[in-house]
C-alpha atoms as a PDB file:
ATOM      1  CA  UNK A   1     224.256 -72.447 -65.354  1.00  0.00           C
ATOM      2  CA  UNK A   2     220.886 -74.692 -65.566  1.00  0.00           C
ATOM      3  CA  UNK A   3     221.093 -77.440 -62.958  1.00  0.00           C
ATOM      4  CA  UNK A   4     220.181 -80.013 -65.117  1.00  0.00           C
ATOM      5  CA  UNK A   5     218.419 -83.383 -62.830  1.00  0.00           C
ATOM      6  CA  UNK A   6     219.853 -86.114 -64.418  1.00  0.00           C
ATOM      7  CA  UNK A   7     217.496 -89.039 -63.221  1.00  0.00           C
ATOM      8  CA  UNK A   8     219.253 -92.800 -63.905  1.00  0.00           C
ATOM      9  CA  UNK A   9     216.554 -94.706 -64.832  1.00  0.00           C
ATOM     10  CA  UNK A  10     216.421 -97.592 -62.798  1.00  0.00           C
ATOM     11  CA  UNK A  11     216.886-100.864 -63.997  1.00  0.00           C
ATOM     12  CA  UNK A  12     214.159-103.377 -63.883  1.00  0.00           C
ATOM     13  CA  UNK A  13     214.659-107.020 -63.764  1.00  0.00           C
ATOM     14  CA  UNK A  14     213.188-109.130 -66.765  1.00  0.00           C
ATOM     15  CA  UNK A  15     209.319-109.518 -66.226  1.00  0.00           C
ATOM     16  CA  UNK A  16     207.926-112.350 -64.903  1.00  0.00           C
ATOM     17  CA  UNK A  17     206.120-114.545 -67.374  1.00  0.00           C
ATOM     18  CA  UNK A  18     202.355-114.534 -66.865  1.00  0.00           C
ATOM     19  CA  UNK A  19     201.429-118.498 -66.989  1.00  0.00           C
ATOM     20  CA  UNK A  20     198.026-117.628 -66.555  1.00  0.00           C
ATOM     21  CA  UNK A  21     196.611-117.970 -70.220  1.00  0.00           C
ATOM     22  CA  UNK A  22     199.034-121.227 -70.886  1.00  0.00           C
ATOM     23  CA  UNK A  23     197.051-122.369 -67.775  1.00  0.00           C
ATOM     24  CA  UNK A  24     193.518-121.905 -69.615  1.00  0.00           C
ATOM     25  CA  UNK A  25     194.564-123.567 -72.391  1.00  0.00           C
ATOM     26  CA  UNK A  26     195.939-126.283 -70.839  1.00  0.00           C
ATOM     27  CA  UNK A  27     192.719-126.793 -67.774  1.00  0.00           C
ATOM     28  CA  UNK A  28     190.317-127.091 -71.369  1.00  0.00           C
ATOM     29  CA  UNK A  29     192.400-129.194 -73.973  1.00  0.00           C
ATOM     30  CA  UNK A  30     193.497-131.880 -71.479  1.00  0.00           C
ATOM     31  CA  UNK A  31     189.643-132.779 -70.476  1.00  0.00           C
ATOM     32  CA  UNK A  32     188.830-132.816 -74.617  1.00  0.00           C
ATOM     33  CA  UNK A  33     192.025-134.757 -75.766  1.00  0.00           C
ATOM     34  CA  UNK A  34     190.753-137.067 -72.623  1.00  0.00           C
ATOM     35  CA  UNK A  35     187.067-137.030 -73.798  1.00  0.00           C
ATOM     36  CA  UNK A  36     187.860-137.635 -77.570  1.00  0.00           C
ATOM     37  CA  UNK A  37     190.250-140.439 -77.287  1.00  0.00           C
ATOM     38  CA  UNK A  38     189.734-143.361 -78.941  1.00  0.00           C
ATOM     39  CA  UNK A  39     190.324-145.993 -76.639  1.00  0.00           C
ATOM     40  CA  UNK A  40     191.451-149.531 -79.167  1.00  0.00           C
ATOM     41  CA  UNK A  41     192.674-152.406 -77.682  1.00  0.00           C
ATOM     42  CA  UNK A  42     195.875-153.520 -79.329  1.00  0.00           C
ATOM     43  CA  UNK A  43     196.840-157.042 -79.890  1.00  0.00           C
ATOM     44  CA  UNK A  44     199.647-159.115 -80.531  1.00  0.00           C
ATOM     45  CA  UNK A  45     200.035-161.784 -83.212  1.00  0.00           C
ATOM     46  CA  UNK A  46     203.596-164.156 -82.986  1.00  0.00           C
ATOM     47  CA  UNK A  47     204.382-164.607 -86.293  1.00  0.00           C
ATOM     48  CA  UNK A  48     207.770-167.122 -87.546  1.00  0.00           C
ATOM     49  CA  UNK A  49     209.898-164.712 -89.448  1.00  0.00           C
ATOM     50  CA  UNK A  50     212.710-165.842 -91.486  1.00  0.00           C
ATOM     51  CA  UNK A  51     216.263-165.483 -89.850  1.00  0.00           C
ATOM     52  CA  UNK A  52     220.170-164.964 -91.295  1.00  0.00           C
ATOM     53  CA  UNK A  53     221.076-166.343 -88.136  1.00  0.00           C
ATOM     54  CA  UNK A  54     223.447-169.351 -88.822  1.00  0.00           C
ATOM     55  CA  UNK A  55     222.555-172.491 -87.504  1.00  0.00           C
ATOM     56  CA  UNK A  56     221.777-176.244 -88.303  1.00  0.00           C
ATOM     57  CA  UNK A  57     219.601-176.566 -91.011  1.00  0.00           C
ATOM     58  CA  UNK A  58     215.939-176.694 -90.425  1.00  0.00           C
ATOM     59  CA  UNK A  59     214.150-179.957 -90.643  1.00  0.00           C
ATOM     60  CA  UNK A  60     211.313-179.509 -93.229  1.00  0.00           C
ATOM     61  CA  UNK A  61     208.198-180.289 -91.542  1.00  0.00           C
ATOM     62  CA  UNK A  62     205.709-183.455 -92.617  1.00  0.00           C
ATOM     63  CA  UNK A  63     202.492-181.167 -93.721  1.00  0.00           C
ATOM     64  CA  UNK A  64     202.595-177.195 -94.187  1.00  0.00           C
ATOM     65  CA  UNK A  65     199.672-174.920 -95.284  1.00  0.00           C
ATOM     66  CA  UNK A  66     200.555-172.419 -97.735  1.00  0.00           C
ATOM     67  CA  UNK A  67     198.122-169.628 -98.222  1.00  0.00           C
ATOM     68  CA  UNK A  68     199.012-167.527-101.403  1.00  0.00           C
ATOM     69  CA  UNK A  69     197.603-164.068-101.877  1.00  0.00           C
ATOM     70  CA  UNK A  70     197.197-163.074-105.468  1.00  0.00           C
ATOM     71  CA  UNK A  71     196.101-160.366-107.288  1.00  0.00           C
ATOM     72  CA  UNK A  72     193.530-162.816-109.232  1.00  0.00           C
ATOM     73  CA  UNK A  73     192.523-164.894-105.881  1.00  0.00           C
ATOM     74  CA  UNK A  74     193.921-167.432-102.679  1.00  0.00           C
ATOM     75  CA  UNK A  75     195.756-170.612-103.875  1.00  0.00           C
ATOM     76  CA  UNK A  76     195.863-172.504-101.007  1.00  0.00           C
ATOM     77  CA  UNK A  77     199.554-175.739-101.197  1.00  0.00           C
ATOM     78  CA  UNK A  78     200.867-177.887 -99.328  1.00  0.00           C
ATOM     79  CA  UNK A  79     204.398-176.330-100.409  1.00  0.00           C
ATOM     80  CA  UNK A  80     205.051-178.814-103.338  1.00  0.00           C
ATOM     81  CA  UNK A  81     201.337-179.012-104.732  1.00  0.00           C
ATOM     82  CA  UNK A  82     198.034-176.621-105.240  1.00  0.00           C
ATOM     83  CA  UNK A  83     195.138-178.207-102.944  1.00  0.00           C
ATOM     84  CA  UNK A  84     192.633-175.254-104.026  1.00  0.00           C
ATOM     85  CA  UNK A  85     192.603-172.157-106.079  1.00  0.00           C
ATOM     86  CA  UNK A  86     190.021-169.835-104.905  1.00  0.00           C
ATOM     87  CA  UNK A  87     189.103-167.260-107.575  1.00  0.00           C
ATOM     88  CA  UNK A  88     188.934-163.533-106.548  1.00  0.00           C
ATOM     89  CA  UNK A  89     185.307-162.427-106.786  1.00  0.00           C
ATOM     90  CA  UNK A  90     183.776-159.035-107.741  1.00  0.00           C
ATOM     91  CA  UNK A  91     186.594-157.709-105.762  1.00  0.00           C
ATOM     92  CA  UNK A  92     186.702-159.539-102.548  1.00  0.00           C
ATOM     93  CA  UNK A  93     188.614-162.432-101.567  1.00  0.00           C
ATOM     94  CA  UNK A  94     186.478-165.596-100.366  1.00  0.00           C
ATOM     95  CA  UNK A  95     187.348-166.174 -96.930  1.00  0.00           C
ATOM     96  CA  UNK A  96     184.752-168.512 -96.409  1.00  0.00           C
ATOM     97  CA  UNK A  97     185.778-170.796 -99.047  1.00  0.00           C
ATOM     98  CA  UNK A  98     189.424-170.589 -97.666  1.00  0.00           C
ATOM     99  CA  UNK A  99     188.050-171.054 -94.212  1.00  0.00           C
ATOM    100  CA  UNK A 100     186.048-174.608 -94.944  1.00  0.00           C
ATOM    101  CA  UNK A 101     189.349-175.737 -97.298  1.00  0.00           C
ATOM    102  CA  UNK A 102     191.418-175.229 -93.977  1.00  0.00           C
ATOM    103  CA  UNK A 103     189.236-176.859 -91.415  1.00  0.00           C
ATOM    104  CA  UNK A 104     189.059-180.088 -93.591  1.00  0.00           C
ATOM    105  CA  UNK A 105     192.771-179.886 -93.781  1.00  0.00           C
ATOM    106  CA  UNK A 106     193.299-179.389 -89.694  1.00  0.00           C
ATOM    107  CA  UNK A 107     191.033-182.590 -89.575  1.00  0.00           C
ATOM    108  CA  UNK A 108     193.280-184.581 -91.977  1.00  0.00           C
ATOM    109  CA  UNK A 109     196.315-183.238 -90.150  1.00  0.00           C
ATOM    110  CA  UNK A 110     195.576-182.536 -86.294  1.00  0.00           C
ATOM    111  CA  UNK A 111     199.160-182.559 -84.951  1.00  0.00           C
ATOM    112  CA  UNK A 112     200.268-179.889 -87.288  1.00  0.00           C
ATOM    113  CA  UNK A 113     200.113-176.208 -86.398  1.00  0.00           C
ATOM    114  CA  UNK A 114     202.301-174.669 -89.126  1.00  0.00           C
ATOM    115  CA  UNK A 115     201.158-172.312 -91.804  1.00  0.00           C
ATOM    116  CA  UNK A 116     202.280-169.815 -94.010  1.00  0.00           C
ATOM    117  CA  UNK A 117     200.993-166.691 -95.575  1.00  0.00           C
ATOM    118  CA  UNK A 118     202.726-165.944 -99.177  1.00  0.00           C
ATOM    119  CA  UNK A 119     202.151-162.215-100.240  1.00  0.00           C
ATOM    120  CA  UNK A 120     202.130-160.585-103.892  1.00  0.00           C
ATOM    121  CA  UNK A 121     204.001-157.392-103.367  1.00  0.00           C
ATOM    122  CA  UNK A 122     200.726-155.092-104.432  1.00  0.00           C
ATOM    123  CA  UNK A 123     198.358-156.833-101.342  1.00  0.00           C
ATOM    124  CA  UNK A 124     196.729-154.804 -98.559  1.00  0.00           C
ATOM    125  CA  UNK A 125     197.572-155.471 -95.350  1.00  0.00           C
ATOM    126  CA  UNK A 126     194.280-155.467 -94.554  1.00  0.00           C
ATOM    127  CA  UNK A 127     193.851-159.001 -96.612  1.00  0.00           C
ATOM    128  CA  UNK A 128     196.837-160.316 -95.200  1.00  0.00           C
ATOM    129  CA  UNK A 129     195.340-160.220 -91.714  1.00  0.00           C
ATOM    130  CA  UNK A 130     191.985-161.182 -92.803  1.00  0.00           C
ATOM    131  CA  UNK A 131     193.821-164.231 -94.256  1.00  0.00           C
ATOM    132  CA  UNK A 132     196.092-164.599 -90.602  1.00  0.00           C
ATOM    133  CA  UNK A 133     192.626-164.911 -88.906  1.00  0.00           C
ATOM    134  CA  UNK A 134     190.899-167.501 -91.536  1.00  0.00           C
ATOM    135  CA  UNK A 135     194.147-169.615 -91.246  1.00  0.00           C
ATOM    136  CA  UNK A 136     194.675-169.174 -87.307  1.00  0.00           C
ATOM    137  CA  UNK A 137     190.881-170.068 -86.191  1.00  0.00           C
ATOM    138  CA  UNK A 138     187.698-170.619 -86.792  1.00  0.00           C
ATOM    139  CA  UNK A 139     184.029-170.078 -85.352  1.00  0.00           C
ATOM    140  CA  UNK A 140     182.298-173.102 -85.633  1.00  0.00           C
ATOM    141  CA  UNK A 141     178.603-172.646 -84.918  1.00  0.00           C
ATOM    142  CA  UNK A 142     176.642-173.891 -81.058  1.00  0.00           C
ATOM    143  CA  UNK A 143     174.245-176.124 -81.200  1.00  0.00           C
ATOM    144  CA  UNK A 144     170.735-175.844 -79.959  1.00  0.00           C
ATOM    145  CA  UNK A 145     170.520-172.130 -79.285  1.00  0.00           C
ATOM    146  CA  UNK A 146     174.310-172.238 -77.595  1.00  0.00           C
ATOM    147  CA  UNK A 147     176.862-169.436 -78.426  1.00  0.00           C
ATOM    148  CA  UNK A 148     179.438-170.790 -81.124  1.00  0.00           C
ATOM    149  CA  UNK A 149     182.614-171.681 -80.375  1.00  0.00           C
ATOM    150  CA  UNK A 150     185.789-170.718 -81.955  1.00  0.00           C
ATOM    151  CA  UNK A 151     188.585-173.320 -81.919  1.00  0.00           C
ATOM    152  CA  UNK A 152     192.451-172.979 -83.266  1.00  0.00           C
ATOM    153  CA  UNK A 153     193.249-174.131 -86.633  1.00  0.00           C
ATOM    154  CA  UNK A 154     196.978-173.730 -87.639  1.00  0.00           C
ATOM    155  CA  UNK A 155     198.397-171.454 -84.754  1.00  0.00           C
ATOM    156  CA  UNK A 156     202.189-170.862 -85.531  1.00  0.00           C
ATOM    157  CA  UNK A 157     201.781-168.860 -89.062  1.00  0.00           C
ATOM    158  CA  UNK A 158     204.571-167.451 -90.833  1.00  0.00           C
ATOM    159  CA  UNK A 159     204.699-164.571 -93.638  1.00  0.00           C
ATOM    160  CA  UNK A 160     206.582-163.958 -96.734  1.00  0.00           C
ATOM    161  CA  UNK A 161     206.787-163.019-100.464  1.00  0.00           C
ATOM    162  CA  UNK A 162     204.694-165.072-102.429  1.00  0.00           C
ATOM    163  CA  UNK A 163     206.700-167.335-105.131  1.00  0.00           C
END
């Protein structure tokens, strides 16, 4: 009879995982991610939204501004009546316009920092900010070669579906 070697393979443990190309990857995307960021500064508007919470009933303030963003153009209230109506033109919204109408009103009111922002359900965002910054300040020009000055307007704004 044929001797026969029987040889037991041995058994190896599992193979160690070679980190070496993760490694590569990772030592040349973290300096481009780092390189190609784009660094933005974020900032942080308070706005007055409107509650369920139960409470006393709010007193209804003296003076409001109500900015209303239409489809056709800004109609700028004082809640109960249309002060201006500021037609939309070749496709852009006259912030200037709106920006003059408010100064003269935060001269005839000084002591009133309220305002509200009344949205059509089809606006941009992008117009309703524009409209936040017209309302919240504006940049009044220097005199005599100094830098102009921006100054606060109506500071405590509050958004919502236009009527």
């Amino acid at each position: 009879m044929t001797r026969r070697h029987h040889y037991r393979r041995r058994r190896q443990g599992p193979d160690d995982l070679d980190m070496t190309a993760f490694l590569n990857l990772m030592v040349g995307l973290i300096p481009f991610l780092l390189v190609t960021v784009v660094f933005s500064r974020v900032a942080i508007v308070e706005l007055s939204l409107p509650s369920t919470a139960g409470g006393p009933a709010p007193t209804r303030p003296a003076f409001r501004v109500e900015v209303i963003v239409r489809e056709a153009g800004l109609e700028l209230t004082n809640g109960s009546q249309v002060i201006a109506a500021i037609p939309r033109e070749k496709g852009e919204y006259d912030l200037q316009t709106l920006s003059q109408f408010v100064m003269s009103l935060k001269r005839d009111h000084p002591d009133t920092d309220d305002a509200s922002v009344l949205l059509e359900p089809q606006i941009e965002y992008d117009h309703l900010i524009r409209v936040m910054d017209v309302v919240r300040s504006a940049e009044l020009p220097g005199t005599d070669g100094e830098a102009p000055t921006r100054v606060a307007l109506f500071t405590d704004i509050s958004i919502g579906d236009a009527p």
